[in-house]
Protein backbone atom coordinates (compact mmCIF):
# COMPACT_ATOMS: atom_id res chain seq x y z
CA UNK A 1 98.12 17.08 112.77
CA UNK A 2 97.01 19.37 116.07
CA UNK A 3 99.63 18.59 117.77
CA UNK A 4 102.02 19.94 114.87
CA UNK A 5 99.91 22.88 115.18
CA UNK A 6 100.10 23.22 118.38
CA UNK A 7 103.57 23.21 118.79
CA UNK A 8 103.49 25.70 115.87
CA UNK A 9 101.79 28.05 117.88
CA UNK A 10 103.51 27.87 120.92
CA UNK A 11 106.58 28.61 119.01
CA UNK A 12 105.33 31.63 117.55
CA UNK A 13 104.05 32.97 120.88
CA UNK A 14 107.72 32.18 122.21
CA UNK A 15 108.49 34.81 119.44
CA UNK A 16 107.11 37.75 121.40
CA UNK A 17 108.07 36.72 124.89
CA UNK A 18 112.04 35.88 123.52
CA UNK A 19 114.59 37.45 125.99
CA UNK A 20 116.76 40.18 124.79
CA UNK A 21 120.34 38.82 123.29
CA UNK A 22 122.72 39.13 126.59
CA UNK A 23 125.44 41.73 126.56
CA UNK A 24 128.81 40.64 125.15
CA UNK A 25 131.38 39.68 127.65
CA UNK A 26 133.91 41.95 129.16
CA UNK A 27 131.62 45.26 130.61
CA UNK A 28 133.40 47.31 133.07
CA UNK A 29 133.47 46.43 136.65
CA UNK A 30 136.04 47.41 139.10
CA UNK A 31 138.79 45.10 138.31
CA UNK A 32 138.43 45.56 134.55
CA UNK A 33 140.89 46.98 131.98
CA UNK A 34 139.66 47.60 128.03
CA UNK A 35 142.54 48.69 125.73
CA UNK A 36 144.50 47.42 122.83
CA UNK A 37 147.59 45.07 122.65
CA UNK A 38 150.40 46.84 121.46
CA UNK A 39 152.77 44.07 121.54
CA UNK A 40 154.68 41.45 123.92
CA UNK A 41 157.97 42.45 125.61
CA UNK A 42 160.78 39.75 126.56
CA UNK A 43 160.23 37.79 129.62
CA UNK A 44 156.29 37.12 130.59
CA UNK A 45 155.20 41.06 129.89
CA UNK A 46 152.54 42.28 127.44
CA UNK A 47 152.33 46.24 126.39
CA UNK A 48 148.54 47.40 126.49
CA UNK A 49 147.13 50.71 125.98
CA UNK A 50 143.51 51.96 127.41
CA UNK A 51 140.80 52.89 125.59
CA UNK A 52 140.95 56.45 126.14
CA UNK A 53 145.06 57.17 127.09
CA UNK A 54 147.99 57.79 124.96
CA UNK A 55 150.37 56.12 127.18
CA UNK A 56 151.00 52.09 127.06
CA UNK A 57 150.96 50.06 130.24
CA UNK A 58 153.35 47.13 130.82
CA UNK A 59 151.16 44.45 132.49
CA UNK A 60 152.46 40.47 133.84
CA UNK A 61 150.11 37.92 133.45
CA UNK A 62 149.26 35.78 136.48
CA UNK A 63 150.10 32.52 135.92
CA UNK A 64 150.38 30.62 132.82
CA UNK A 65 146.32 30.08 131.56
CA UNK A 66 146.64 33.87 131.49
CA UNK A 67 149.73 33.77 129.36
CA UNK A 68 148.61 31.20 127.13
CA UNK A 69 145.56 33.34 126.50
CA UNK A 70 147.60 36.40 126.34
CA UNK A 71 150.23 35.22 123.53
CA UNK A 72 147.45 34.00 121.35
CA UNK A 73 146.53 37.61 121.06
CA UNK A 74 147.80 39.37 117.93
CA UNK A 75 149.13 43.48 118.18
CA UNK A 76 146.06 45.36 117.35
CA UNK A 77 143.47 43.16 119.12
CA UNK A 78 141.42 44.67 121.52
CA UNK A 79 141.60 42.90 125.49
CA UNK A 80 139.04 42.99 127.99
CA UNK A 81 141.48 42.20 131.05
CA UNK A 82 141.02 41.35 134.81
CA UNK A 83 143.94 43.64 136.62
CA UNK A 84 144.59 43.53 140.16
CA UNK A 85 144.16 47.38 140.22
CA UNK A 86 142.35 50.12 137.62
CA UNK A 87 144.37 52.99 139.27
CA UNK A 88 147.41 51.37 138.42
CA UNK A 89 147.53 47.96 137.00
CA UNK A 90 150.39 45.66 137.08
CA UNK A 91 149.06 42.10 137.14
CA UNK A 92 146.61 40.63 134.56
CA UNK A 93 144.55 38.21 136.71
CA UNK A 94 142.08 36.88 133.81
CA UNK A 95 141.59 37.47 129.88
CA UNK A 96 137.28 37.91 129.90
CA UNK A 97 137.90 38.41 125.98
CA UNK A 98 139.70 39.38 122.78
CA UNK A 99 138.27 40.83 120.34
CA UNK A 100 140.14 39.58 116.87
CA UNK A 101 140.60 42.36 114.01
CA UNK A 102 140.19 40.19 111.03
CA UNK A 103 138.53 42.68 108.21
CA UNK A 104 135.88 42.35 106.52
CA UNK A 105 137.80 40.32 103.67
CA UNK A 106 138.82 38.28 105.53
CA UNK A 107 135.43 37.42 106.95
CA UNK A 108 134.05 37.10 103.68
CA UNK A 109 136.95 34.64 102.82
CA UNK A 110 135.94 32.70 105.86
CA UNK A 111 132.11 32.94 104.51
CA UNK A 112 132.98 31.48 101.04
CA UNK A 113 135.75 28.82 102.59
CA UNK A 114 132.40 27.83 104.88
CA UNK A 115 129.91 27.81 101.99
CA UNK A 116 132.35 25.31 99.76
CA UNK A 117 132.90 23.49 102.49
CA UNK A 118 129.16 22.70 102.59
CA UNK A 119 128.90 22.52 99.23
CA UNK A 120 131.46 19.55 98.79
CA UNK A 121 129.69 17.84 101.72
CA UNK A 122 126.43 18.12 99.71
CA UNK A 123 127.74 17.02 96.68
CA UNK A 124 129.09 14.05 98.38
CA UNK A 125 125.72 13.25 100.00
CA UNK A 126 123.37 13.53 97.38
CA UNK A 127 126.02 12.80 94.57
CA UNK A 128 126.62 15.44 92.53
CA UNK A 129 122.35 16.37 92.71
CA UNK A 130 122.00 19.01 95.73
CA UNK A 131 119.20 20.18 93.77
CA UNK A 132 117.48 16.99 94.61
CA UNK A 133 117.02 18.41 98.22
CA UNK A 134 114.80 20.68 97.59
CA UNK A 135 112.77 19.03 95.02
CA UNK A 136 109.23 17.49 96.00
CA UNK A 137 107.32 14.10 95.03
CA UNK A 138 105.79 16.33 92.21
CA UNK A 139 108.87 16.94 90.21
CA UNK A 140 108.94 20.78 91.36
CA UNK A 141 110.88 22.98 93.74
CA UNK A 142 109.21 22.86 96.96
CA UNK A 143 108.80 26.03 99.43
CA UNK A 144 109.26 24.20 102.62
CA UNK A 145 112.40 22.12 101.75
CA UNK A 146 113.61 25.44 100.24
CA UNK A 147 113.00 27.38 102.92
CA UNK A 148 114.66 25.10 105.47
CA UNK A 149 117.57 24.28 103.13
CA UNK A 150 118.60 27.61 102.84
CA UNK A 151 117.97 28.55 105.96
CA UNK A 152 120.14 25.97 107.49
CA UNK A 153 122.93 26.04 104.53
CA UNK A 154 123.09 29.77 106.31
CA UNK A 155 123.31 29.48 110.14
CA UNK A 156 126.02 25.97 109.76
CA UNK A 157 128.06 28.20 107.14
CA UNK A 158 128.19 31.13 109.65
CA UNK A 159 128.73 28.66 112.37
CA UNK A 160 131.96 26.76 110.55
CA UNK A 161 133.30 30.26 109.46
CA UNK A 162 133.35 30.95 113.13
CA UNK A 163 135.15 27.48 114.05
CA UNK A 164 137.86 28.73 111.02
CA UNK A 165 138.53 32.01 112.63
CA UNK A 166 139.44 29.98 115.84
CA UNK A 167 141.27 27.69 114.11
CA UNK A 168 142.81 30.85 111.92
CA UNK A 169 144.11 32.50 115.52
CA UNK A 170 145.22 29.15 117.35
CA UNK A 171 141.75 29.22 119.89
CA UNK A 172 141.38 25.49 119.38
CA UNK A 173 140.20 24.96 122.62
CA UNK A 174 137.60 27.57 122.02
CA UNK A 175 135.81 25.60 119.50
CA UNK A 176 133.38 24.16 121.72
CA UNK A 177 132.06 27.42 123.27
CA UNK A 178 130.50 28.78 120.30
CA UNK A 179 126.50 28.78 121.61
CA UNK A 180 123.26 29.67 119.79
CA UNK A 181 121.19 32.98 120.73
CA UNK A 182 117.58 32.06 121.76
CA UNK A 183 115.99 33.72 118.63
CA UNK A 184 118.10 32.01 116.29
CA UNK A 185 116.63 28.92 118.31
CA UNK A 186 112.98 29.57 117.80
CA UNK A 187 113.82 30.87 114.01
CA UNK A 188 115.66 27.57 112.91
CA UNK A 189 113.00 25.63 114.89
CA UNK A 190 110.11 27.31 113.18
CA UNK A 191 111.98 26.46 109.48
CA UNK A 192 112.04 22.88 110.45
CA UNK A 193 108.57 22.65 112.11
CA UNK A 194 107.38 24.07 108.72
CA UNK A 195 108.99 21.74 106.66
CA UNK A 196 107.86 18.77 108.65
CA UNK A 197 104.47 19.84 109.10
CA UNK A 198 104.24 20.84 105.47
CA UNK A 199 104.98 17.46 104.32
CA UNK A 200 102.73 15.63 106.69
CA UNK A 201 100.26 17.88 105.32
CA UNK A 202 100.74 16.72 101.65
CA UNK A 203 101.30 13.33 102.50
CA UNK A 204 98.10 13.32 104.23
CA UNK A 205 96.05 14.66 101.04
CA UNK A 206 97.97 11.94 98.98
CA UNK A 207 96.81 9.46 100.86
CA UNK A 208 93.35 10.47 101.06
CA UNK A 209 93.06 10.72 97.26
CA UNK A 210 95.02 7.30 97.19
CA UNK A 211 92.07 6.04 99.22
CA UNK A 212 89.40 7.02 97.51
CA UNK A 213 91.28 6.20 94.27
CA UNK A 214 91.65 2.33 95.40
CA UNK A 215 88.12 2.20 98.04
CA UNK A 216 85.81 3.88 95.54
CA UNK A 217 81.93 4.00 96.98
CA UNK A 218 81.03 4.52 93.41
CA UNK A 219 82.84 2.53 91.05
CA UNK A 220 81.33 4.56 87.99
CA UNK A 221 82.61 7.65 89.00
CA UNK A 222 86.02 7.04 91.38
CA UNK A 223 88.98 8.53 89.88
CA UNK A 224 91.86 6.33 89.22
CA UNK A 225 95.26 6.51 91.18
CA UNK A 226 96.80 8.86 88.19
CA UNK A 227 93.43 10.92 88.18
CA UNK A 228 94.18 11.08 92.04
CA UNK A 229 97.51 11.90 92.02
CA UNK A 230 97.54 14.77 89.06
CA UNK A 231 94.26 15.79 91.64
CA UNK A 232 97.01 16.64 94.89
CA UNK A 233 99.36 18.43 92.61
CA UNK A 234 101.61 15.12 92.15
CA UNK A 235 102.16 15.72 88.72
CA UNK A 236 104.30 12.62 86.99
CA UNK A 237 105.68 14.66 83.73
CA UNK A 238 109.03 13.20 83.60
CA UNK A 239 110.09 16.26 81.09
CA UNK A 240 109.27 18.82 83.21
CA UNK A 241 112.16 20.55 84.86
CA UNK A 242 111.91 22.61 88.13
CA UNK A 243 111.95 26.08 87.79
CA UNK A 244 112.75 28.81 90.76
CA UNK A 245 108.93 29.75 90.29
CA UNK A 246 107.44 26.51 91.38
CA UNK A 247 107.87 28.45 95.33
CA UNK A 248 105.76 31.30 94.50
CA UNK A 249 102.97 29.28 91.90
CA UNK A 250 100.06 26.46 93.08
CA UNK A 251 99.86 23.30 91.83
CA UNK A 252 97.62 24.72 89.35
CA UNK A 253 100.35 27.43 87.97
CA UNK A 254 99.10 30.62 89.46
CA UNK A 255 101.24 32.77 91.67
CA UNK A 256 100.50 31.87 95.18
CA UNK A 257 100.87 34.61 97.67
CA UNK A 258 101.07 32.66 100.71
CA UNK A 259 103.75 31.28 99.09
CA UNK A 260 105.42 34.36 97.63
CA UNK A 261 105.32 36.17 101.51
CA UNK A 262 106.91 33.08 102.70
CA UNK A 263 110.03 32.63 100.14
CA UNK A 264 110.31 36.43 100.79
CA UNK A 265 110.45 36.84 104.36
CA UNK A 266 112.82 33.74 104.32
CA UNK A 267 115.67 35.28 101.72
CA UNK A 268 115.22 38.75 104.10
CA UNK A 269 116.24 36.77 107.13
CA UNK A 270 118.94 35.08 105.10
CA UNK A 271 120.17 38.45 103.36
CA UNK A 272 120.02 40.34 106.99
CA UNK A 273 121.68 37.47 108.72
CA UNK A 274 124.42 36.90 106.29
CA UNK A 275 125.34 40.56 106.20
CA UNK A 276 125.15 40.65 110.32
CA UNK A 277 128.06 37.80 110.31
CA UNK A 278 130.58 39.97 108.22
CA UNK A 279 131.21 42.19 111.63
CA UNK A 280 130.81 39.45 113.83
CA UNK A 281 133.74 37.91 111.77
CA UNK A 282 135.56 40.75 111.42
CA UNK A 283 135.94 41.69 114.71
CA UNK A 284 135.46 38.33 116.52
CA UNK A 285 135.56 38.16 120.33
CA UNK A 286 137.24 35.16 121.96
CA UNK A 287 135.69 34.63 125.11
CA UNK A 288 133.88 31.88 127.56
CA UNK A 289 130.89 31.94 125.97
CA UNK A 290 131.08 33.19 122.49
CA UNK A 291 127.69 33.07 121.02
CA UNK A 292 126.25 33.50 117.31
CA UNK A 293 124.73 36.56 115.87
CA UNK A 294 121.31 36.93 116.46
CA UNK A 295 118.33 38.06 114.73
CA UNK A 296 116.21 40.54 115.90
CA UNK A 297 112.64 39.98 117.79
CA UNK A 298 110.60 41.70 114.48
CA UNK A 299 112.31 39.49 112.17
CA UNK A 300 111.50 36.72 113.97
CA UNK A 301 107.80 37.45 114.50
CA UNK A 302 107.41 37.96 110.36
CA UNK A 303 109.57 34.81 109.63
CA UNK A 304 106.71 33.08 112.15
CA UNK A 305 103.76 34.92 110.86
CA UNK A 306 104.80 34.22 106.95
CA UNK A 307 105.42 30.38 108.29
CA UNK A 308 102.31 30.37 109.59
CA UNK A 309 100.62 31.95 106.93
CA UNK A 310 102.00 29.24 104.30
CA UNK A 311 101.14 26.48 106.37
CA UNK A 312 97.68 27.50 107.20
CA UNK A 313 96.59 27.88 103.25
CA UNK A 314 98.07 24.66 102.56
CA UNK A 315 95.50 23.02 105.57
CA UNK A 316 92.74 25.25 104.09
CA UNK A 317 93.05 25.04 100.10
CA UNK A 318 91.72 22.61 98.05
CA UNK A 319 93.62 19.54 96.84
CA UNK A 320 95.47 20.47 94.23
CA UNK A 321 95.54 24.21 94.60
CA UNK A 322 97.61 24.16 97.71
């Protein structure tokens, strides 16, 4: 149990000391042209126009990796190029990125296409009872596999909507590239370490009251294995049905708010991430290293603190009130 704890904290801490996202690709330096594809010409020419100018500039790519890069480019997108000269470019040395113009509908397609996707998979899995993953021993909706569920249903249905806008644009070989931002690292870690540490938590109180149920010291007065079980909040009603309030209630019914914080800080980072994708779909830059959007160093401290929070009344409150 300490060592869950301690990794716990150290994760947390890391939440404080997380490095600032890295710039996106394609700043200026002094080989470096920004502007907007207006179109290919015959032969192996592209038409670009600056940021900044009114007149296009007829530019030759390189060899052929440059072309190949350069013809997956639609008219509109906007190029972050490698030119042999600023002053007056003529040769396109490298592509350092293209920035896609999707629209937002179209990255809320790729959202919804993502999210069936995931769906169907789950369906398949657990057939046809998804619910079932985020239902505990005790018949009810549990917080932690909530939290983590969602969480995760989140970040892989941004992450496939991103592989369908390469696929969308012909960037196949870009799939591979997409990378992970080091807060959205710590904040999926800390959704998982909850989960697991939640449930060794529980089992650890079942177990106890399974032990004292079965070893009794006094036979006249040891509960029985129902007694203990109804005592840890493993209730066996068969006609009970979950309800969305079992996150924010005990095991004795009352509203929780260890609980509450938790389930609300979690659907805030899921709201704020989810609406931080529709841009980053939108306008999606092709690059090297392409990496997820991230989520901000306050977020990620409250998502930790409300984690922490949740797990540390469950270690402290009574069995069967946890």
């Amino acid at each position: 149990m300490r060592s869950l704890f301690t990794l716990f904290l150290v994760l947390t801490v890391l939440t404080a000391t997380a490095a600032p996202a890295q710039s996106a690709p394609g700043s200026n330096t002094a080989t470096t042209l920004n502007g907007t594809l207006v179109g290919a010409q015959s032969g192996r020419s592209f038409t670009v126009r600056p940021f900044g100018s009114d007149a296009d500039t007829l530019l030759r790519p390189a060899d052929g990796a440059v072309l190949a890069m350069l013809g997956k480019a639609a008219p509109g997108d906007a190029l972050t190029l490698k030119v042999d000269d600023t002053a007056s470019p003529g040769l396109v040395t490298a592509v350092i990125a293209v920035q896609s113009q999707r629209g937002y509908v179209a990255a809320g397609l790729y959202l919804v296409t993502a999210a069936v996707i995931l769906l169907a998979f789950g369906l398949l899995a657990t057939k046809g009872r998804v619910q079932a993953l985020v239902i505990g021993a005790d018949k009810r909706y549990s917080m932690s596999k909530f939290q983590m569920a969602a969480w995760f249903f989140v970040l892989f249905m941004v992450y496939i909507a991103s592989i369908l806008v390469l696929l969308s644009c012909g960037w196949v070989d870009h799939i591979g590239r997409i990378e992970i931002p080091q807060n959205l690292v710590i904040l999926s870690g800390l959704s998982a370490l909850t989960f697991g540490a939640a449930k060794a938590i529980t089992v650890s109180k079942v177990e106890d009251a399974k032990a004292n149920a079965v070893a009794p010291r006094d036979t006249a007065t040891a509960p029985t294995l129902a007694a203990a079980r109804k005592v840890v909040g493993l209730k066996v009603d068969n006609d009970s049905r979950p309800r969305f309030r079992d996150m924010v209630q005990d095991d004795e019914g009352c509203v929780d708010l260890g609980n509450s914080q938790a389930l609300f800080i979690t659907l805030l980072a899921i709201v704020l991430y989810v609406v931080a994708a529709f841009p980053f779909l939108a306008q999606f830059t092709v690059s090297d290293r392409m990496t997820l959007p991230d989520v901000d160093t306050t977020l990620l401290s409250l998502f930790g603190l409300g984690q922490g929070a949740y797990l540390l009344k469950k270690v402290a409150a009574t069995a069967g009130k946890g």
